[in-house]
N, C-alpha and C. Protein backbone atom coordinates (compact mmCIF):
# COMPACT_ATOMS: atom_id res chain seq x y z
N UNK A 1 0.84 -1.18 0.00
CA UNK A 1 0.00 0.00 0.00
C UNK A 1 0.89 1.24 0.00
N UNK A 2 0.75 2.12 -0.93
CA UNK A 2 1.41 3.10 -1.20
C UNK A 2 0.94 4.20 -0.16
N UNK A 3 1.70 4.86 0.88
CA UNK A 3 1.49 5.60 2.52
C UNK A 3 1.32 7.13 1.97
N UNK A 4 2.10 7.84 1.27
CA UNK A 4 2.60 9.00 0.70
C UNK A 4 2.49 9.29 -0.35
N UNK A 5 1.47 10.45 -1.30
CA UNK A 5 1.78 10.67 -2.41
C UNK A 5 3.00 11.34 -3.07
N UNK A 6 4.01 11.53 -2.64
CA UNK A 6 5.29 11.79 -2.85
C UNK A 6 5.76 11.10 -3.55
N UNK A 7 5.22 9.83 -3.17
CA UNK A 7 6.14 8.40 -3.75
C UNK A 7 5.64 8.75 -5.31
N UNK A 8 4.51 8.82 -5.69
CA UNK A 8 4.20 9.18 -7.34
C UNK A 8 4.96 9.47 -8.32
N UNK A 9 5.96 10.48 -8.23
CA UNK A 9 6.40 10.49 -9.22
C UNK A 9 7.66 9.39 -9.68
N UNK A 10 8.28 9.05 -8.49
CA UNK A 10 9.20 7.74 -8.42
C UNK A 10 8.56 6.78 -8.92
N UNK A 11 7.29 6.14 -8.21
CA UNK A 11 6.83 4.98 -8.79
C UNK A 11 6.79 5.41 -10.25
N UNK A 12 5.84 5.95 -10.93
CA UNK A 12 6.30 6.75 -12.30
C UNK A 12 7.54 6.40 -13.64
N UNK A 13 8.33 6.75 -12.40
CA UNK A 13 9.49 6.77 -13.16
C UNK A 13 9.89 4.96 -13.18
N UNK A 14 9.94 5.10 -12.23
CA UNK A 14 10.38 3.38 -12.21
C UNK A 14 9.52 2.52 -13.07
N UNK A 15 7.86 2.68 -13.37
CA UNK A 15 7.79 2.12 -14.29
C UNK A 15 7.91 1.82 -15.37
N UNK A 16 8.01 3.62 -15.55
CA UNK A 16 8.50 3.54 -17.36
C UNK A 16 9.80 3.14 -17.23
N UNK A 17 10.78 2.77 -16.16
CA UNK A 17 12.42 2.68 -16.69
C UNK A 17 12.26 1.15 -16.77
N UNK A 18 11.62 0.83 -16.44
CA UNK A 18 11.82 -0.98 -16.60
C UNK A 18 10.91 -1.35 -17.94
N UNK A 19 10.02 -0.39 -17.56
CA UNK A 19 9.06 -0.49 -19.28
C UNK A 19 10.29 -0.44 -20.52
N UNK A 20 10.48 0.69 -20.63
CA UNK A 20 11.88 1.11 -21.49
C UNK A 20 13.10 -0.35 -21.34
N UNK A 21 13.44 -0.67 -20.26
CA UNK A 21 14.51 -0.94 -19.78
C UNK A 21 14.47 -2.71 -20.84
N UNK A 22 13.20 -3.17 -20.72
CA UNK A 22 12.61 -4.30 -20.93
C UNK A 22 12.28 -4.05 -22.18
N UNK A 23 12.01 -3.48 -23.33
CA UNK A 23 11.93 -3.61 -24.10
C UNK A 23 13.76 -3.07 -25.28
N UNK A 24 14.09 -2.19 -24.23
CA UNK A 24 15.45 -1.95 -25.36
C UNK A 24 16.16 -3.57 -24.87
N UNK A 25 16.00 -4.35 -24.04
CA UNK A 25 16.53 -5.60 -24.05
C UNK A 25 16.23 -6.45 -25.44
N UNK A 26 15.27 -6.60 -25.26
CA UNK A 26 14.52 -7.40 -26.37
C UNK A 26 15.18 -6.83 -27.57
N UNK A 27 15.11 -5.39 -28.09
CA UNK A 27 15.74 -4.83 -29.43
C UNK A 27 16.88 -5.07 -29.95
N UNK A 28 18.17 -4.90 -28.91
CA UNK A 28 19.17 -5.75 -29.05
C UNK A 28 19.24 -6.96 -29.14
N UNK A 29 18.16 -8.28 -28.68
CA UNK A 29 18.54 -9.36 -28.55
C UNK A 29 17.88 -9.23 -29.96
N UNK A 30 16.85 -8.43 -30.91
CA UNK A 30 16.48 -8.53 -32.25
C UNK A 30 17.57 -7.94 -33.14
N UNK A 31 19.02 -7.66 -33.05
CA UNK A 31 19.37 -6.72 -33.48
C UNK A 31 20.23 -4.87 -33.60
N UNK A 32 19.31 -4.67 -32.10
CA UNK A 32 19.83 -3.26 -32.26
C UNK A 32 20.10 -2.81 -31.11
N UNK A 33 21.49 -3.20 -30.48
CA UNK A 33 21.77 -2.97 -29.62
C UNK A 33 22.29 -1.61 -29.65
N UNK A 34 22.81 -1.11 -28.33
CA UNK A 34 23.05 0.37 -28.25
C UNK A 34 21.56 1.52 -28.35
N UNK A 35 20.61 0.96 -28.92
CA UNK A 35 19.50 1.68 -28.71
C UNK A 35 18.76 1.92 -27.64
N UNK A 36 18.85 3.70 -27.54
CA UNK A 36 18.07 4.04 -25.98
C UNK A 36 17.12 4.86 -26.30
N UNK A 37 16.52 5.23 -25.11
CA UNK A 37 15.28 6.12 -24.96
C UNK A 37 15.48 7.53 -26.03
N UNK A 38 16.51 8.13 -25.67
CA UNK A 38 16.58 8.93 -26.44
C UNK A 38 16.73 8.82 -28.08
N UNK A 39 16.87 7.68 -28.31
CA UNK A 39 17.01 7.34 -29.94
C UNK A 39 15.40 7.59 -30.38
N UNK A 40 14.46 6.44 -29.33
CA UNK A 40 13.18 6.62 -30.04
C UNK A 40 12.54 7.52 -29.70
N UNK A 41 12.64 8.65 -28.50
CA UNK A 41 12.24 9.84 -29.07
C UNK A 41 12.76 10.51 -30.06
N UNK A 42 14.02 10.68 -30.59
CA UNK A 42 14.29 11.41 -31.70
C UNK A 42 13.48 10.96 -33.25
N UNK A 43 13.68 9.27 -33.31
CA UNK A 43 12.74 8.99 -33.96
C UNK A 43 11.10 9.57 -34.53
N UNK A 44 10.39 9.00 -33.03
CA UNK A 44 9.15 10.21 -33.08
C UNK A 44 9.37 10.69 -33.31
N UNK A 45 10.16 11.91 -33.16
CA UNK A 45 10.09 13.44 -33.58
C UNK A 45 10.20 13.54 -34.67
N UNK A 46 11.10 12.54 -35.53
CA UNK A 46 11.27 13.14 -37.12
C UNK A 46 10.25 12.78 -37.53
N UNK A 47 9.11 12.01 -37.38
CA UNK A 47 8.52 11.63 -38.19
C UNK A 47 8.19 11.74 -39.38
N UNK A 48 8.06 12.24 -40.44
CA UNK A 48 8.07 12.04 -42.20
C UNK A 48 8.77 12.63 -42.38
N UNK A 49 9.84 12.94 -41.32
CA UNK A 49 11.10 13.73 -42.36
C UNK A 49 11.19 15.25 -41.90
N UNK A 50 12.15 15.85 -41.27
CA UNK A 50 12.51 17.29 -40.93
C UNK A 50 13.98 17.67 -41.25
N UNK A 51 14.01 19.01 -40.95
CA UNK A 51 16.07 19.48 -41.08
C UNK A 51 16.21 19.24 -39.11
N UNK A 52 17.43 19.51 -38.91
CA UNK A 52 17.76 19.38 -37.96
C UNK A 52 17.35 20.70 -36.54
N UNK A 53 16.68 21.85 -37.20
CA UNK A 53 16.14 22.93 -36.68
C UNK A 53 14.70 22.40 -36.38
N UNK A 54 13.77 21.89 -37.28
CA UNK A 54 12.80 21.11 -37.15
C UNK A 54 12.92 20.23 -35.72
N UNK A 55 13.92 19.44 -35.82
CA UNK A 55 14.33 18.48 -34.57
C UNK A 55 14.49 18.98 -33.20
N UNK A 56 15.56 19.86 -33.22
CA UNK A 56 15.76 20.95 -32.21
C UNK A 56 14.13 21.46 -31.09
N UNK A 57 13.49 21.93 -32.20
CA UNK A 57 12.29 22.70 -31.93
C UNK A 57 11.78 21.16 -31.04
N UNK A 58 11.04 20.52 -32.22
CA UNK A 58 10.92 19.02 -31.34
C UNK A 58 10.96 18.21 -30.08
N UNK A 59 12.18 18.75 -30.20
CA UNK A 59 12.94 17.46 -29.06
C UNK A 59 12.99 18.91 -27.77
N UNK A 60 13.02 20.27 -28.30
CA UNK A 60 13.43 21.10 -26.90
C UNK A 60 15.10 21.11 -26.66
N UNK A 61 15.70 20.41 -27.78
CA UNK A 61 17.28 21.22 -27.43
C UNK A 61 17.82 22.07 -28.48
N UNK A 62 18.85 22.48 -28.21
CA UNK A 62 19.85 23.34 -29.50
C UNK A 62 20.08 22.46 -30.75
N UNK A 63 20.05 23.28 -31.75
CA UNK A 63 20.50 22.45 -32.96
C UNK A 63 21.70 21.79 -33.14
N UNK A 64 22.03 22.00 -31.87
CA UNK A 64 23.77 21.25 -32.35
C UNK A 64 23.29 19.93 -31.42
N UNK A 65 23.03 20.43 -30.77
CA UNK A 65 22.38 18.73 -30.31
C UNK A 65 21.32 17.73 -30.79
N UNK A 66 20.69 18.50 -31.45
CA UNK A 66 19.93 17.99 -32.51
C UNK A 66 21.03 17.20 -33.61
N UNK A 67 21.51 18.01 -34.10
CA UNK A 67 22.89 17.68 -35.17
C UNK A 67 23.69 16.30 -34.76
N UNK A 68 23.81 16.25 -33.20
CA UNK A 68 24.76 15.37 -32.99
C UNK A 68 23.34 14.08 -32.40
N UNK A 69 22.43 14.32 -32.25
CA UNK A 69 21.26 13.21 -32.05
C UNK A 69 20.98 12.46 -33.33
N UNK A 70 21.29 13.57 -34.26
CA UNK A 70 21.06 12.86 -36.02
C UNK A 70 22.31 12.05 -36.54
N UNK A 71 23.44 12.72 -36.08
CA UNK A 71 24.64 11.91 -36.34
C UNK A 71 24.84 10.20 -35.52
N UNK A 72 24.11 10.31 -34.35
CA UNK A 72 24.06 9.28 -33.76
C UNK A 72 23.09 7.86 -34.16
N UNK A 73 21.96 9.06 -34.72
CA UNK A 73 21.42 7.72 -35.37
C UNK A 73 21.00 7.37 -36.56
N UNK A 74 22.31 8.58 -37.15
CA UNK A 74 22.93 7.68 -38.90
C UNK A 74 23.67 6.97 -38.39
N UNK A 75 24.63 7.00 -37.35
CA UNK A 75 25.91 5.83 -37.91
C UNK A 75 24.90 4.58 -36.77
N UNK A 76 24.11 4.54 -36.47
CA UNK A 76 23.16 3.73 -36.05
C UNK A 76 22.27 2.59 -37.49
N UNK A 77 22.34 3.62 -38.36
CA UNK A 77 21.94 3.06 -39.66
C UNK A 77 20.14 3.32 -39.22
N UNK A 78 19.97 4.04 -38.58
CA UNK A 78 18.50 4.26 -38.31
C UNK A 78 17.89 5.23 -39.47
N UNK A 79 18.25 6.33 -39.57
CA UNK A 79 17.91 7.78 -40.79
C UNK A 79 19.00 7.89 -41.99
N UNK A 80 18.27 8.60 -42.56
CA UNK A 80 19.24 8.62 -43.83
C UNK A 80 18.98 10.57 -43.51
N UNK A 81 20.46 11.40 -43.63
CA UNK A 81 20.17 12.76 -44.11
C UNK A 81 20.69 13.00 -45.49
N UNK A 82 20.24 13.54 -46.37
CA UNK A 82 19.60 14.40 -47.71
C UNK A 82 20.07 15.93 -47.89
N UNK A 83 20.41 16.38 -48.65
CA UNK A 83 20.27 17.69 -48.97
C UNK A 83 19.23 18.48 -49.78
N UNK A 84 18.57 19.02 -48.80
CA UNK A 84 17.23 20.01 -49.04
C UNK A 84 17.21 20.65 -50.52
N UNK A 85 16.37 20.20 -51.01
CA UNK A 85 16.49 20.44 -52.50
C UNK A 85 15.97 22.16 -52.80
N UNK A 86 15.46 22.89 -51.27
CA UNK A 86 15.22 23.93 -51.75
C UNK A 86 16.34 24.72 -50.96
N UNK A 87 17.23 24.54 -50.36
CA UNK A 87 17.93 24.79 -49.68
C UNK A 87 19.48 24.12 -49.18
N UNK A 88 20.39 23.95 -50.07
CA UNK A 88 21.61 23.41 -50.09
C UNK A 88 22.55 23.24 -49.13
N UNK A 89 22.17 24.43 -47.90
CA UNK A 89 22.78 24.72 -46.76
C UNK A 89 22.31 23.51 -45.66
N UNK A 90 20.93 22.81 -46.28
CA UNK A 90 20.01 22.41 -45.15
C UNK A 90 20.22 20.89 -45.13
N UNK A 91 19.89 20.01 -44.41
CA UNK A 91 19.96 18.66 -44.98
C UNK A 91 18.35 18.18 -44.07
N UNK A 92 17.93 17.28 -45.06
CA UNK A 92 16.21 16.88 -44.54
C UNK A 92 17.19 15.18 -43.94
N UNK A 93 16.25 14.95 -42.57
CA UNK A 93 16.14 13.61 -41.95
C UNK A 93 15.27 12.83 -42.24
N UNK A 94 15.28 11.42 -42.44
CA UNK A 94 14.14 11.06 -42.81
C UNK A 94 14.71 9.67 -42.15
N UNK A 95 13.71 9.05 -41.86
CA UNK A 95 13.44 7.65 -40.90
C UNK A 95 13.73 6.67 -42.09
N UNK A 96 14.78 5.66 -42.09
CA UNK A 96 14.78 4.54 -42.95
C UNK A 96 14.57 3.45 -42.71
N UNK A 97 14.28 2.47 -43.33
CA UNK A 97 14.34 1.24 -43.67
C UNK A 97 14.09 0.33 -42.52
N UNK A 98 15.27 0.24 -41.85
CA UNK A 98 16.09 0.09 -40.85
C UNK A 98 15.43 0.34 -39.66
N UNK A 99 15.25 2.02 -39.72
CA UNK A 99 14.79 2.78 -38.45
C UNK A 99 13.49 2.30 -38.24
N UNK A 100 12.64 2.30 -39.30
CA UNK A 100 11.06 1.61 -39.32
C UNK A 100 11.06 0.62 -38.78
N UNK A 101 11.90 -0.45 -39.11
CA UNK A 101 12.18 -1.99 -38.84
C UNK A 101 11.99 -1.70 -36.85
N UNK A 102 13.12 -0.56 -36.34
CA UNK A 102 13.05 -0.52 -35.28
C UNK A 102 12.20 0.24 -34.70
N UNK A 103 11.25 0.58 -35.15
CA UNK A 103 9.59 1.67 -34.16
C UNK A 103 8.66 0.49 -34.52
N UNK A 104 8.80 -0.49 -35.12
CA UNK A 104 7.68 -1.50 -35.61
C UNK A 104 8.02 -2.52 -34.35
N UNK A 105 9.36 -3.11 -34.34
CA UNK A 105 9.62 -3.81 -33.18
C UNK A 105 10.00 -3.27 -31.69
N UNK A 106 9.65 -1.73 -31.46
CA UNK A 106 9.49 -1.36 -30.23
C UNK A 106 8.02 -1.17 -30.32
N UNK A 107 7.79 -0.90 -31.20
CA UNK A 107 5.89 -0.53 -31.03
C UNK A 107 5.57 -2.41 -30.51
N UNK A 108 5.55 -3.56 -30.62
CA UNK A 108 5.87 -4.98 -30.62
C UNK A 108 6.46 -5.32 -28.69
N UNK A 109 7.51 -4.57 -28.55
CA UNK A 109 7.97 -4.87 -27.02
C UNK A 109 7.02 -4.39 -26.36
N UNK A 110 6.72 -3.08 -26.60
CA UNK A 110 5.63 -2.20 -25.56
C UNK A 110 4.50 -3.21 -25.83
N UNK A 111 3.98 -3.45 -26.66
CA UNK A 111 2.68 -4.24 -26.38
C UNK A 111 3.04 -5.67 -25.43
N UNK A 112 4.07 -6.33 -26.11
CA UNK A 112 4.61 -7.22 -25.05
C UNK A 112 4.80 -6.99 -23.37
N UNK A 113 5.08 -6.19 -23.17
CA UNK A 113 5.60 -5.46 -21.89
C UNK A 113 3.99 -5.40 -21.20
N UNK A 114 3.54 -5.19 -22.36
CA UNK A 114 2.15 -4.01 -21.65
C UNK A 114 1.08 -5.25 -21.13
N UNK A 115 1.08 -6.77 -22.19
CA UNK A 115 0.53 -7.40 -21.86
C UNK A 115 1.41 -8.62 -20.21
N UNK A 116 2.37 -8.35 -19.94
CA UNK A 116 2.40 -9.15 -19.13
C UNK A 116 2.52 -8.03 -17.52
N UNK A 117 2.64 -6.36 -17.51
CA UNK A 117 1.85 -5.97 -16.78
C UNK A 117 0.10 -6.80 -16.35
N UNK A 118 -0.27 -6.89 -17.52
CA UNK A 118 -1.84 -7.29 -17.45
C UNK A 118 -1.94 -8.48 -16.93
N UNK A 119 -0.98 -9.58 -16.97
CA UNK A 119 -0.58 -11.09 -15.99
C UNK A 119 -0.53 -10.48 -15.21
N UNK A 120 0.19 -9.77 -14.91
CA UNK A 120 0.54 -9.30 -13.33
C UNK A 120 -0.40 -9.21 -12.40
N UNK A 121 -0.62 -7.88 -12.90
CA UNK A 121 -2.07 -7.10 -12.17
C UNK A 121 -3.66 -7.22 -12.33
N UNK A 122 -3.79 -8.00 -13.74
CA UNK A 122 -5.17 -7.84 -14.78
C UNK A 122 -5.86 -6.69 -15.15
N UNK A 123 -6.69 -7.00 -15.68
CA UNK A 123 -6.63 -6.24 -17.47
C UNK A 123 -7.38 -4.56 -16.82
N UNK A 124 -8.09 -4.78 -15.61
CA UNK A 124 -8.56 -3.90 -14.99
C UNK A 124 -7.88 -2.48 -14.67
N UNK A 125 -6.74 -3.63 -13.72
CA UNK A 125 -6.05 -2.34 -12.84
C UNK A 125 -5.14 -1.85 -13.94
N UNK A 126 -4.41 -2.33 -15.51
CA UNK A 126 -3.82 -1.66 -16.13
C UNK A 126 -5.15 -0.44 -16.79
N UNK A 127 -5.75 -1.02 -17.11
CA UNK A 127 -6.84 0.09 -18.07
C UNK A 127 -7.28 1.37 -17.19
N UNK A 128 -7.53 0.98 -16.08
CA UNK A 128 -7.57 1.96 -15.42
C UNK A 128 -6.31 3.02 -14.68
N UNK A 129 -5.20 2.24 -14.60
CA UNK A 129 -3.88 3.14 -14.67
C UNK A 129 -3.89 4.14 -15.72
N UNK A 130 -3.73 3.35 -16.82
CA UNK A 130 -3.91 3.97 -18.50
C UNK A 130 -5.04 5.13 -18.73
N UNK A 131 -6.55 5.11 -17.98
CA UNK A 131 -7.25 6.04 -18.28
C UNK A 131 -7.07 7.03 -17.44
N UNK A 132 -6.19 6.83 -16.32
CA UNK A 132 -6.37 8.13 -15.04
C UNK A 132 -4.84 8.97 -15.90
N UNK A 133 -3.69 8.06 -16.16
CA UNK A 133 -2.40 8.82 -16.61
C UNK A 133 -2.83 9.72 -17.83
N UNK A 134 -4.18 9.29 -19.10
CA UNK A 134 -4.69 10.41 -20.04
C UNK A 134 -5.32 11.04 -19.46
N UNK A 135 -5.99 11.09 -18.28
CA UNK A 135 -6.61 12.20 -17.80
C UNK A 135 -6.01 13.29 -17.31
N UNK A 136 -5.04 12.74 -16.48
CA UNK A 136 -4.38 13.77 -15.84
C UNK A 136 -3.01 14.37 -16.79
N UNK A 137 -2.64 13.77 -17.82
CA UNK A 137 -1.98 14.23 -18.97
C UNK A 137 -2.36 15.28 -19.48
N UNK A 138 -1.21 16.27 -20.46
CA UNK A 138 -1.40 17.58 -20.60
C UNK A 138 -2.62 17.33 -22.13
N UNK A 139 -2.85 16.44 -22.90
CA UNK A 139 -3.41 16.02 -23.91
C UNK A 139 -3.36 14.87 -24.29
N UNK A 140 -3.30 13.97 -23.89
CA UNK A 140 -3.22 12.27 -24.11
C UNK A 140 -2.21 12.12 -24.86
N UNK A 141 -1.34 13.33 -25.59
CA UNK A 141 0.20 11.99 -26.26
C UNK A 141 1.52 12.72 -25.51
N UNK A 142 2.28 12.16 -25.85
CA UNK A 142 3.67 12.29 -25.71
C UNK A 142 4.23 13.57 -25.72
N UNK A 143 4.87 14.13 -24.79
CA UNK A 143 5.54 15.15 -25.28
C UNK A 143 7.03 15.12 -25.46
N UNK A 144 7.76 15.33 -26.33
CA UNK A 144 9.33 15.04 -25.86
C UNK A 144 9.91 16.37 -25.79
N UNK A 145 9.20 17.53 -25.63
CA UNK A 145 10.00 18.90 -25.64
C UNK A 145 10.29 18.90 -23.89
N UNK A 146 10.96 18.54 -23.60
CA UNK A 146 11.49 18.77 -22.37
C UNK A 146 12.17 19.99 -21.68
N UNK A 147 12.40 20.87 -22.49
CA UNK A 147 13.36 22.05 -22.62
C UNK A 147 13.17 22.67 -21.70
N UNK A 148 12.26 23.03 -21.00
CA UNK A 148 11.57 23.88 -20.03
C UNK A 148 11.97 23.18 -18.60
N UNK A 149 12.41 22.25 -18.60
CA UNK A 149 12.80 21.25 -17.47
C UNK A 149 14.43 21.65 -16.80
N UNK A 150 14.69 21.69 -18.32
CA UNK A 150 16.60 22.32 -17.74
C UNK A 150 16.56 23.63 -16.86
């Protein structure tokens, strides 16, 4: 029995780190090791393709960290960058092959993950975790702009 709501945001955290923790296991044992949290948010963020200012904005850091988040997951073999055909200075990101391969088989762990929470606890107490965390969420998805946190 949880005594203190203090404890909340820990428990929180701890679930998503084993959530996370438990599925980048699995990715490597498919393949893609070295992949972390921060890869598949950058992922999300590009979604159909941005420049690295696009990303920045996104993700909530500087473009050079953006720059070096994109460099990390080209030589990852995750994105392919391009030079902006309206803009030569610019280079567009775009999610490859590869990278798909890996949001298809993390989209795959999380459901895995998600269903043996539901062994755990049953199908109840997750659905209802799940509907109180969109409620009390700023809009039911994801945010990865964190920026405001530093």
């Amino acid at each position: 029995m949880i005594r203190d709501d203090v404890e909340a945001p820990f428990l929180l955290m701890s679930a998503f780190r084993g959530l996370v923790d438990a599925v980048h296991s699995g990715l490597a044992d498919e393949g893609f090791p070295g992949v972390r949290a921060t890869h598949g948010f950058a992922l999300q963020a590009i979604g159909d393709g941005c420049t690295s200012v696009d990303l920045a904005a996104r993700l909530g850091v500087s473009k050079q960290a953006a720059t070096k988040t994109a460099q990390s997951l080209e030589a990852l073999g995750l994105i392919e960058r391009t030079l902006n055909e309206h803009d030569r200075r610019e280079r567009i990101i775009t999610i490859n092959s590869r990278g798909r391969t890996l949001l298809a088989l993390s989209a795959a762990g999380f459901r895995r993950e998600m269903a043996a929470w539901r062994s755990t606890v049953g199908d109840h107490a997750v659905d209802t975790t799940l509907q109180t965390l969109a409620a009390i969420g700023t809009d039911g998805r994801a945010d990865t702009n964190l920026s405001d946190w530093a």
